[in-house]
C-alpha atoms as a PDB file:
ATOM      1  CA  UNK A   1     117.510  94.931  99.162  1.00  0.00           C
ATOM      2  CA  UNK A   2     120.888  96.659 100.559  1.00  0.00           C
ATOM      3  CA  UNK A   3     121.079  97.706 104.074  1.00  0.00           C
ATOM      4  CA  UNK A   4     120.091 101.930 104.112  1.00  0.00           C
ATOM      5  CA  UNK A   5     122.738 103.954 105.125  1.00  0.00           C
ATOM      6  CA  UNK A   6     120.780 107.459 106.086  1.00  0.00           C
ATOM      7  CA  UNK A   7     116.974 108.217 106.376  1.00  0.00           C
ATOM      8  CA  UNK A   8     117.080 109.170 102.974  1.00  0.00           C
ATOM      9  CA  UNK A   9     117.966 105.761 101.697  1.00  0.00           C
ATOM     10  CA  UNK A  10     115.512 103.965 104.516  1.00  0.00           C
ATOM     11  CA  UNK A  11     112.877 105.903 102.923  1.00  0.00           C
ATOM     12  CA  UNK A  12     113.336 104.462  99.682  1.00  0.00           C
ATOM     13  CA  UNK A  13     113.086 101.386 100.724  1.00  0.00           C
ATOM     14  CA  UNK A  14     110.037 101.664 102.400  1.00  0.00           C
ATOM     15  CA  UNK A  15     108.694 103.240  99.076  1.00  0.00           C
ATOM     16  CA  UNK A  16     109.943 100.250  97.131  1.00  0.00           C
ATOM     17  CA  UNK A  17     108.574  98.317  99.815  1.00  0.00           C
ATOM     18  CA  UNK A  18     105.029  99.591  99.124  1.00  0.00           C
ATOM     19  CA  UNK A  19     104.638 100.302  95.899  1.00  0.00           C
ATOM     20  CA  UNK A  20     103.167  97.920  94.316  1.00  0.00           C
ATOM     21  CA  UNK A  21     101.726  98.859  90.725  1.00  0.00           C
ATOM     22  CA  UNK A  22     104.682  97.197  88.757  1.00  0.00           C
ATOM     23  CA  UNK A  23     104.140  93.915  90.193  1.00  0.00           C
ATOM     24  CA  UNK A  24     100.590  94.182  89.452  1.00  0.00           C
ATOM     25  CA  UNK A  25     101.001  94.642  85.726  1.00  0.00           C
ATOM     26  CA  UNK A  26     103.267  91.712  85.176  1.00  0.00           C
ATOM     27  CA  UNK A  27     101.941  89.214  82.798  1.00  0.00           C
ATOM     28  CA  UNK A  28     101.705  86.016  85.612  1.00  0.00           C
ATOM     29  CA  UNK A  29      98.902  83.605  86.635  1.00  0.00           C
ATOM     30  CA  UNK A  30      97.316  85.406  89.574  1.00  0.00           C
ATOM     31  CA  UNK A  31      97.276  89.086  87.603  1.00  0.00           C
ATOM     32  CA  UNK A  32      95.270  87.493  84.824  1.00  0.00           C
ATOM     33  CA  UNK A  33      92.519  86.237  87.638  1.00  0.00           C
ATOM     34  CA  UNK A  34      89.513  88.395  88.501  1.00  0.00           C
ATOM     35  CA  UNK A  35      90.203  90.157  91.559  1.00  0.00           C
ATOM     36  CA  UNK A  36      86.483  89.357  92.413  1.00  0.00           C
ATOM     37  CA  UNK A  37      87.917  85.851  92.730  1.00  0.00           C
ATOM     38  CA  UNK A  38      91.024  86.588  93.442  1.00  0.00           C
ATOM     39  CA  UNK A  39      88.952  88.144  96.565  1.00  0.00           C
ATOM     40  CA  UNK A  40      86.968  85.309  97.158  1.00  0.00           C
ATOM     41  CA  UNK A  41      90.203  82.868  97.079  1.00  0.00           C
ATOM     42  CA  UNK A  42      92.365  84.633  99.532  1.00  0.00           C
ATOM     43  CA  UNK A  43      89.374  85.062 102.079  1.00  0.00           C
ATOM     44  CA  UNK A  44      88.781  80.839 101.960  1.00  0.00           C
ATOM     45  CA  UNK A  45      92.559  80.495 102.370  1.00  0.00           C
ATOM     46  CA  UNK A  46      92.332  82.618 105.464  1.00  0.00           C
ATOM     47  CA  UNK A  47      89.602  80.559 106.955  1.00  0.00           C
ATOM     48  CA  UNK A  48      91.381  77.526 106.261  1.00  0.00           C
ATOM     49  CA  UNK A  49      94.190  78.597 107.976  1.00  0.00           C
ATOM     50  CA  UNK A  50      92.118  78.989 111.263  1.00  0.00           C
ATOM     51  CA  UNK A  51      91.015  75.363 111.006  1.00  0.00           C
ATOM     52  CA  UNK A  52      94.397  74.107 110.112  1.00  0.00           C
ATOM     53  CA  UNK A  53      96.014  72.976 113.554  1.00  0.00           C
ATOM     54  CA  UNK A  54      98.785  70.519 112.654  1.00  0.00           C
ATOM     55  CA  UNK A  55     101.692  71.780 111.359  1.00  0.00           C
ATOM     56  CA  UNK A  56     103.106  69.846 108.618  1.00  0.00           C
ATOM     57  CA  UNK A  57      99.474  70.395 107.311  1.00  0.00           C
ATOM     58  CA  UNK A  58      99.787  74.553 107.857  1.00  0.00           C
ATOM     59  CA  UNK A  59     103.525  74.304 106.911  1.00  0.00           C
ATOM     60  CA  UNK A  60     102.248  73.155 103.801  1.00  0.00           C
ATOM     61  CA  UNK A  61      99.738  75.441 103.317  1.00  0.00           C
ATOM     62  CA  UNK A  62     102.003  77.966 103.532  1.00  0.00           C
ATOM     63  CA  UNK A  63     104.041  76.792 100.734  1.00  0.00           C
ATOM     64  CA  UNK A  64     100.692  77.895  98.593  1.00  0.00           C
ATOM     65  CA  UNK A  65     101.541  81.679  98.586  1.00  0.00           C
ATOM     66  CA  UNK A  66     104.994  80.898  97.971  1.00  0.00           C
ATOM     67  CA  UNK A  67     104.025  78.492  94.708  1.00  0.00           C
ATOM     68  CA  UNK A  68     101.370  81.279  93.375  1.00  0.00           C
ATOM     69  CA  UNK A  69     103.903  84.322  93.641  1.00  0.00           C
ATOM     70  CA  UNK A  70     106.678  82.508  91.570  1.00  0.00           C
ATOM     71  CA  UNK A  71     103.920  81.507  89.037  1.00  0.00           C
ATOM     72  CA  UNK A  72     102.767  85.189  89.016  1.00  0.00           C
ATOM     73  CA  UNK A  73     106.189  86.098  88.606  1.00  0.00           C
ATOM     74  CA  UNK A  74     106.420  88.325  91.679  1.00  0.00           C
ATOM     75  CA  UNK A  75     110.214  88.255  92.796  1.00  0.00           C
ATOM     76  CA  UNK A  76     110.747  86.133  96.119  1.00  0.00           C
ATOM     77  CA  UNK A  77     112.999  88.469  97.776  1.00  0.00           C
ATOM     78  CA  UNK A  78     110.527  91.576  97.642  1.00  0.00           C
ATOM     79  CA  UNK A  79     107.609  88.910  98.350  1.00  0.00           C
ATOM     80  CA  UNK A  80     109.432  87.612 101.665  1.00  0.00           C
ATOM     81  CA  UNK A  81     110.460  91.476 103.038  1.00  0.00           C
ATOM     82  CA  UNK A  82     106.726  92.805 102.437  1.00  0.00           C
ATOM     83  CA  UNK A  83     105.646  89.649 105.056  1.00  0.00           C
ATOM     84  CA  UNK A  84     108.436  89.372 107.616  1.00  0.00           C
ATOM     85  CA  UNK A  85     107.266  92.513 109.488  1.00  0.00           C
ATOM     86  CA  UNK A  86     104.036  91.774 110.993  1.00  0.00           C
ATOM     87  CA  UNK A  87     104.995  88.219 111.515  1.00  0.00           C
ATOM     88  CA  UNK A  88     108.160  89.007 113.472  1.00  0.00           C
ATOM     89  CA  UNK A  89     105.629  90.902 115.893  1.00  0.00           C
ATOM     90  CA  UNK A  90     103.567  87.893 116.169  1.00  0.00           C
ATOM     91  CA  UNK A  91     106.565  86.066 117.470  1.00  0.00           C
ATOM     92  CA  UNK A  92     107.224  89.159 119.795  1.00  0.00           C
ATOM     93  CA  UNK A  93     103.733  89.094 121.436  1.00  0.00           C
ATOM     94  CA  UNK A  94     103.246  85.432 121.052  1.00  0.00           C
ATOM     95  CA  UNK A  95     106.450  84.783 123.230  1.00  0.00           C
ATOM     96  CA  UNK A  96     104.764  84.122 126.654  1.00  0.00           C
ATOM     97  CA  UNK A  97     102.862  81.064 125.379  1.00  0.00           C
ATOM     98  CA  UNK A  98     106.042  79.453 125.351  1.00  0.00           C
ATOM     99  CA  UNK A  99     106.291  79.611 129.305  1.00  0.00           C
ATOM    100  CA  UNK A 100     102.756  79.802 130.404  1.00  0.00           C
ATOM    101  CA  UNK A 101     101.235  76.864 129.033  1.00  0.00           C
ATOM    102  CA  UNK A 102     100.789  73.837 130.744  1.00  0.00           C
ATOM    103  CA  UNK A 103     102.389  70.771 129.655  1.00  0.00           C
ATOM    104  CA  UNK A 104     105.261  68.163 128.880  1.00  0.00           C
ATOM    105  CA  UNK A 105     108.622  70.161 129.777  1.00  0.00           C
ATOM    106  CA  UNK A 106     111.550  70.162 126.791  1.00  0.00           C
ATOM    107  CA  UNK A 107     113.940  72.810 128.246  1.00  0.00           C
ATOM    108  CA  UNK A 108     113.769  74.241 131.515  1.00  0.00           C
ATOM    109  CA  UNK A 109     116.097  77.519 132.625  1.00  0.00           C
ATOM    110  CA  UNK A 110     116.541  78.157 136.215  1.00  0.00           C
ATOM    111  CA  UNK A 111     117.122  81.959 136.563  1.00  0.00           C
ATOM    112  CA  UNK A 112     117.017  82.197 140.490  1.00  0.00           C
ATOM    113  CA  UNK A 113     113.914  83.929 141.490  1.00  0.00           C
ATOM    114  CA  UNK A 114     112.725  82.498 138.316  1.00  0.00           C
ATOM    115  CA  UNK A 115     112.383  78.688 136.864  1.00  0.00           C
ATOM    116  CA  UNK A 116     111.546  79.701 132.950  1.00  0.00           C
ATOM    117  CA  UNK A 117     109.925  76.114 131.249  1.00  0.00           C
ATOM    118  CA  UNK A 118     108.854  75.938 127.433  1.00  0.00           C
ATOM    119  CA  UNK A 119     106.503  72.868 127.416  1.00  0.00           C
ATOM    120  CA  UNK A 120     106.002  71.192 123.778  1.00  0.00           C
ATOM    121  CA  UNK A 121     101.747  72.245 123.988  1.00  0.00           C
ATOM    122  CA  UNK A 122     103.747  75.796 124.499  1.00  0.00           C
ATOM    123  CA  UNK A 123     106.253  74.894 121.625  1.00  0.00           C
ATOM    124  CA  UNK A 124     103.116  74.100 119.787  1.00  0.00           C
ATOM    125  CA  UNK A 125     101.179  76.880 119.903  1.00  0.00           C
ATOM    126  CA  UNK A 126     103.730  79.421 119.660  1.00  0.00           C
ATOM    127  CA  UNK A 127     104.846  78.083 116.419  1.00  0.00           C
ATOM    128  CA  UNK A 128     101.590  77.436 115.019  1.00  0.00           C
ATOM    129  CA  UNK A 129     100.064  80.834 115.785  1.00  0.00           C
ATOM    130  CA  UNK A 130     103.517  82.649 114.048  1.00  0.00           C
ATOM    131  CA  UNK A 131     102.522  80.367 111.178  1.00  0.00           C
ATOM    132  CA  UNK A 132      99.680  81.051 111.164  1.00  0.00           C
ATOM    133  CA  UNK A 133      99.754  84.671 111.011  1.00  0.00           C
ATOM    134  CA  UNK A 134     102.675  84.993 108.110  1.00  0.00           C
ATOM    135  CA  UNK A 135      99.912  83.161 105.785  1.00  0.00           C
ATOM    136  CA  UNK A 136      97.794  84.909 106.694  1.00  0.00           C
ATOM    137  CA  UNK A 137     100.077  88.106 105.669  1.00  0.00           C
ATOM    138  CA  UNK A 138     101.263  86.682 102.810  1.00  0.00           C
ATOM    139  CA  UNK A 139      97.856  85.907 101.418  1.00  0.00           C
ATOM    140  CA  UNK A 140      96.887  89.731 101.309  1.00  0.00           C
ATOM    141  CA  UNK A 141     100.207  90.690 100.754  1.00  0.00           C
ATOM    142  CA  UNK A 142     100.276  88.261  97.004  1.00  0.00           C
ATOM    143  CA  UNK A 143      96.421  89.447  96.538  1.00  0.00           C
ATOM    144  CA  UNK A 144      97.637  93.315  96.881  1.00  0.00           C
ATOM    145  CA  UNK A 145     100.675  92.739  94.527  1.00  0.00           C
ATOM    146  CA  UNK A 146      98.967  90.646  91.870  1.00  0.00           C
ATOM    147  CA  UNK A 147      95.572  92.845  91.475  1.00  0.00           C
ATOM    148  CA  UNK A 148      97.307  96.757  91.908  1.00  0.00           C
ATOM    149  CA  UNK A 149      96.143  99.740  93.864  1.00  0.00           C
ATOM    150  CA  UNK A 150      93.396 100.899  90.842  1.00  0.00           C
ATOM    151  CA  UNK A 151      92.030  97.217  90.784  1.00  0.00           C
ATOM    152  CA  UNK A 152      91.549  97.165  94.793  1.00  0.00           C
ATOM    153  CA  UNK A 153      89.709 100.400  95.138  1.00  0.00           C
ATOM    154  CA  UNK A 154      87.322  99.611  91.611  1.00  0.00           C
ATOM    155  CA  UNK A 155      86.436  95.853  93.662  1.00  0.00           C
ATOM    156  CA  UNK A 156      86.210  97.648  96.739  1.00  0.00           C
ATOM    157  CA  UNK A 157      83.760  99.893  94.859  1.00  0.00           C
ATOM    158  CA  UNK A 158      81.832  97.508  93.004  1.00  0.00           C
ATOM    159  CA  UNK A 159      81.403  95.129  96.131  1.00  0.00           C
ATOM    160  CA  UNK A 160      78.827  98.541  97.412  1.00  0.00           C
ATOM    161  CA  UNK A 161      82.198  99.597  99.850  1.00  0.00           C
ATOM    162  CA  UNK A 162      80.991 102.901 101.128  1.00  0.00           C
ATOM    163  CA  UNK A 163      82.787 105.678  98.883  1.00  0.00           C
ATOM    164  CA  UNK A 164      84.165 107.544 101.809  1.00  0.00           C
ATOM    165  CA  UNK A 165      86.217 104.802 102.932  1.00  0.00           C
ATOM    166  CA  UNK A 166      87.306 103.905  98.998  1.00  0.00           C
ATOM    167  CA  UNK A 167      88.631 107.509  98.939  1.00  0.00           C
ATOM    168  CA  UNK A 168      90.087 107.019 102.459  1.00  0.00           C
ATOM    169  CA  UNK A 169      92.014 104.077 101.367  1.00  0.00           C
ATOM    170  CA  UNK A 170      92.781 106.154  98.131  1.00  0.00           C
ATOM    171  CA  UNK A 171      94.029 109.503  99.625  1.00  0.00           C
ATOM    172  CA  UNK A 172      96.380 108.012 102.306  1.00  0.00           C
ATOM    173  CA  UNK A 173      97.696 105.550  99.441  1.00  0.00           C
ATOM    174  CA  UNK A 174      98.240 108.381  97.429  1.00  0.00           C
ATOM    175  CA  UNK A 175      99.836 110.770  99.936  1.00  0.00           C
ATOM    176  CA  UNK A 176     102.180 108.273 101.940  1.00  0.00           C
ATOM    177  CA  UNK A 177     104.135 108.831  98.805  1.00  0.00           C
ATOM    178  CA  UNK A 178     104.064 112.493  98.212  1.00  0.00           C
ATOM    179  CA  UNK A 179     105.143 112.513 102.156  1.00  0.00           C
ATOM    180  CA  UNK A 180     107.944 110.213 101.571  1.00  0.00           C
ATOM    181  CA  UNK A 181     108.826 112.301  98.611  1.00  0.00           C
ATOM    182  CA  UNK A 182     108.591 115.247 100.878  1.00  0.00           C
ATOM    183  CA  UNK A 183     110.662 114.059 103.393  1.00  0.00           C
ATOM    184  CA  UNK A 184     113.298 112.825 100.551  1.00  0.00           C
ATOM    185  CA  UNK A 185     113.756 116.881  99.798  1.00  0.00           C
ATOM    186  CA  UNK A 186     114.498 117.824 103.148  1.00  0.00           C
ATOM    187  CA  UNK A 187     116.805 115.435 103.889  1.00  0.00           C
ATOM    188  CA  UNK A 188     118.456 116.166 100.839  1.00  0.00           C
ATOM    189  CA  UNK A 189     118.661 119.722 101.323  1.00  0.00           C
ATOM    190  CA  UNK A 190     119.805 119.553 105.068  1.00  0.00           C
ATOM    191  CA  UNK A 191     122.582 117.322 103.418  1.00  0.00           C
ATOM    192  CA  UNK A 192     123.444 119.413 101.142  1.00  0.00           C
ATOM    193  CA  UNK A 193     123.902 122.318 104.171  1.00  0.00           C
ATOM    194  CA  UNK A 194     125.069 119.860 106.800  1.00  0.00           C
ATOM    195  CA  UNK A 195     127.460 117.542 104.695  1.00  0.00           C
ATOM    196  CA  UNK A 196     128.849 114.987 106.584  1.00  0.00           C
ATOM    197  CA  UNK A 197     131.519 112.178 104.888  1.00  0.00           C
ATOM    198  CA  UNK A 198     130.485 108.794 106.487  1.00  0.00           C
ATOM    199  CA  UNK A 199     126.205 108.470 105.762  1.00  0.00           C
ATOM    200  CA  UNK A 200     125.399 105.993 108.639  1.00  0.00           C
ATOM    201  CA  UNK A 201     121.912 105.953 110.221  1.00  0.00           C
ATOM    202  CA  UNK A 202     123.081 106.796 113.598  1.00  0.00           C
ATOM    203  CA  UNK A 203     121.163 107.943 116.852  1.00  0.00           C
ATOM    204  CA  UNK A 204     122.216 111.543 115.658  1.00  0.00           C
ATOM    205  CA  UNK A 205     120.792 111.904 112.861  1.00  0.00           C
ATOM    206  CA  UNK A 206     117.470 110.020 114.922  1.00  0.00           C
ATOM    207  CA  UNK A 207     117.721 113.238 116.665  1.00  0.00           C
ATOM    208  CA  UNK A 208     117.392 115.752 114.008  1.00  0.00           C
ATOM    209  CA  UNK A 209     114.032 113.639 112.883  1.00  0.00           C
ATOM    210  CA  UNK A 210     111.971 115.829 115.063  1.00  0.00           C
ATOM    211  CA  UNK A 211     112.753 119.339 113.460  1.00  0.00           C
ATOM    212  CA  UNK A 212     112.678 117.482 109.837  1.00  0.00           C
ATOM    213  CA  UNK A 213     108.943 115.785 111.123  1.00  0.00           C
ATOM    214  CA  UNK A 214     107.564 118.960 112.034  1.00  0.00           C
ATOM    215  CA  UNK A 215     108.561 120.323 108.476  1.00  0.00           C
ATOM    216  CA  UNK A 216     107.305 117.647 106.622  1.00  0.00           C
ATOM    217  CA  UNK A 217     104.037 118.254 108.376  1.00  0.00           C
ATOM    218  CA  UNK A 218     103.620 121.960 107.141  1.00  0.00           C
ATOM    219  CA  UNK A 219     104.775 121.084 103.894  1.00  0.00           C
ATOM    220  CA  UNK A 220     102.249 118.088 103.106  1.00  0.00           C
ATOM    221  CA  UNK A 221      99.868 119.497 105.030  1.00  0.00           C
ATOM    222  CA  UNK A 222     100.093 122.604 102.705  1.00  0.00           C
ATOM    223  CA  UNK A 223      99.961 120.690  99.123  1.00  0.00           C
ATOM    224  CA  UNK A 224      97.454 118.618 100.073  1.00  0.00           C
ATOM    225  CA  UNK A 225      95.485 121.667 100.167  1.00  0.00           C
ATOM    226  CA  UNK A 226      96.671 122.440  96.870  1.00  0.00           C
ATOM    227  CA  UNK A 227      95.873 119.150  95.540  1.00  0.00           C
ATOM    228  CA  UNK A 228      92.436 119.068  96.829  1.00  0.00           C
ATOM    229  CA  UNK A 229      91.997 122.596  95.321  1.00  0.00           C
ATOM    230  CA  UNK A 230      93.088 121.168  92.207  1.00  0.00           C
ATOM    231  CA  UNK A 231      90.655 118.045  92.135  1.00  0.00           C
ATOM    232  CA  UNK A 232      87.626 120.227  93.054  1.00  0.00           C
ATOM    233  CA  UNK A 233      88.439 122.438  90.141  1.00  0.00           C
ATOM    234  CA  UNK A 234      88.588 119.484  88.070  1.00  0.00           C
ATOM    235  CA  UNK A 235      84.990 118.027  89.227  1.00  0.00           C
ATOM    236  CA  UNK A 236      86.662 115.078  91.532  1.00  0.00           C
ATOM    237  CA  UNK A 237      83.081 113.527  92.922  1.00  0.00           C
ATOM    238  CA  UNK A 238      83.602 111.319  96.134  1.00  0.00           C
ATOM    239  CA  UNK A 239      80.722 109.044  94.682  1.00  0.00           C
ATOM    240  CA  UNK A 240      81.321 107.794  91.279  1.00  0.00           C
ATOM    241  CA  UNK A 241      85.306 108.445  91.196  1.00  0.00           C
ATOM    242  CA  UNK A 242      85.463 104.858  90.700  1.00  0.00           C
ATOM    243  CA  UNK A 243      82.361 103.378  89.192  1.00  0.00           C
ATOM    244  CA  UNK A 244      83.794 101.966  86.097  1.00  0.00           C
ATOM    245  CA  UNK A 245      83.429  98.726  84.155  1.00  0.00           C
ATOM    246  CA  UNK A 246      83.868  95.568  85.815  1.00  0.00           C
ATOM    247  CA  UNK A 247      85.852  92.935  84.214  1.00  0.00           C
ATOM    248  CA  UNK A 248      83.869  90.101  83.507  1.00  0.00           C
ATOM    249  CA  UNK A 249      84.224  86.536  84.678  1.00  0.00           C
ATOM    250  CA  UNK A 250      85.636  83.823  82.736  1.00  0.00           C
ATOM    251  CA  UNK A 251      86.552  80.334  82.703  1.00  0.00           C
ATOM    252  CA  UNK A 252      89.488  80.377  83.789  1.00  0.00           C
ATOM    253  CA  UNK A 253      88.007  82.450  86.925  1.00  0.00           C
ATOM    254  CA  UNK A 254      85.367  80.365  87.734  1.00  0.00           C
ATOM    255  CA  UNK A 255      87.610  76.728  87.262  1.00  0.00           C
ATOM    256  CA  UNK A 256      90.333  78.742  89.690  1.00  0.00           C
ATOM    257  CA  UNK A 257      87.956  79.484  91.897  1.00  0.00           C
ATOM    258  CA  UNK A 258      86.224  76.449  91.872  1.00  0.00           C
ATOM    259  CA  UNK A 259      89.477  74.329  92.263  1.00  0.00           C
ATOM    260  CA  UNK A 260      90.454  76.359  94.772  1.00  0.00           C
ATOM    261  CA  UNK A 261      87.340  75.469  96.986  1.00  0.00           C
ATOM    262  CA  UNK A 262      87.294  72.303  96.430  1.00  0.00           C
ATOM    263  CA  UNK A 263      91.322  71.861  97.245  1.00  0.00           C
ATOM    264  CA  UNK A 264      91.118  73.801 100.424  1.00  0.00           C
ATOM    265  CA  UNK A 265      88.194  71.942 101.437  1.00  0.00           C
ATOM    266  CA  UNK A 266      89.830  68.534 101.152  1.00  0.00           C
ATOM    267  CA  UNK A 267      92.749  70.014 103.332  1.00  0.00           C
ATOM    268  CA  UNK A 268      90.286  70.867 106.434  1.00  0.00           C
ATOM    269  CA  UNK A 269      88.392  67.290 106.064  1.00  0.00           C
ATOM    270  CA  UNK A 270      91.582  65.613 106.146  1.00  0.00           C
END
């Protein structure tokens, strides 16, 4: 994914960022697995991951998500930007461990006022919390792109979610694209007006974000009336919007769930 240049061209890649319906139709091992168990299997993998406290044990756990998205055919580059960002705030947060826990010193930094010393329990810790979260990420992130939007909301429906949060989940989905599309229009169109040669993202054009957040606000907040209109008229029904068919399971569900247990259970034991 290139670097954006403008807002216009960040916004696209967010929207490439979290879309996720191509991936999920993709003929690859993990989008022929019930999500039922695909459901099942990324839960266990997240409880293993809380038992897992050595870390050439969780770093190769983590090499799990990595093996099943190449196998599912789910490009590595898009994989690996959709889980850096909520790990890279782990690491953020996670940074004072480092200096407040008690231990055997590796690097010390006299500042002063100030001795700064990262023990290895510290060292430890950090790393195997940062880990521990990016699995965790990446877990959801390969069930999301493997099952599809549709196939989320149907489980989510058929495991007795309550409907109003099934259609919360559904609406925002739904309009964080028609705002980005929004958005996409005014920027144009203030280009278009305000045409400037070199399209950086600078603080400038930062600025101007206010005026063009307040407008996208009226705007979606005006065809979202339109589009509720529209549903009503149609007979939408909060209740039974997604009560549908369930696929069934099959072997190859239940022997991919079953390895699965039995694989992750070996790794806690040992």
């Amino acid at each position: 994914m290139n670097s954006p240049t403008s807002l216009k061209d960040l916004l696209s890649s967010v929207e490439t960022i979290v879309y996720i319906e191509d991936l999920s139709g993709k003929k690859g091992f993990l989008q022929s697995i019930n999500p039922l168990v695909k459901l099942a299997v990324t839960v266990l993998m997240i409880v293993v991951s809380l038992f897992v406290y050595w870390l050439p044990y969780l770093l190769l756990l983590c090499a799990i998500p990595v093996v099943l998205a190449i196998a599912s055919k789910i490009p590595l580059k898009g994989f690996m930007a959709r889980t850096f960002f909520m790990p890279l705030f782990a690491v953020v947060i996670s940074v004072p461990i480092l200096f407040i826990t008690q231990g055997n010193p590796v690097f010390s930094a006299d500042l002063g006022l100030l001795t700064l010393t990262i023990t290895l329990e510290g060292l430890t810790r950090f790393l195997t919390f940062s880990i521990r979260v990016w699995f965790c990420v990446a877990s959801l992130t390969l069930f999301t792109l493997s099952t599809g939007f549709d196939a989320i909301m149907q489980l989510l429906a058929e495991i007795r979610v309550p409907s109003v949060i099934v259609q919360m989940f559904s609406l925002t989905y739904r309009y964080l694209f028609v705002s980005i599309h929004e958005l996409q229009k005014v920027l144009i169109a203030k280009e278009a007006r305000t045409y400037v040669n070199k399209r950086t993202l600078s603080i400038a054009s930062l600025k101007h974000s206010g005026a063009l957040l307040a407008t996208l606000f009226i705007r979606t907040y005006e065809r979202s009336e339109r589009v509720y209109l529209a549903m009503k008229s149609r007979g939408f029904n909060i209740n039974n919007n997604y009560r549908s068919s369930f696929p069934t399971l099959r072997s190859r569900d239940i022997l991919f769930g079953v390895s699965a247990t039995v694989a992750f259970g070996l790794l806690v034991l040992l």
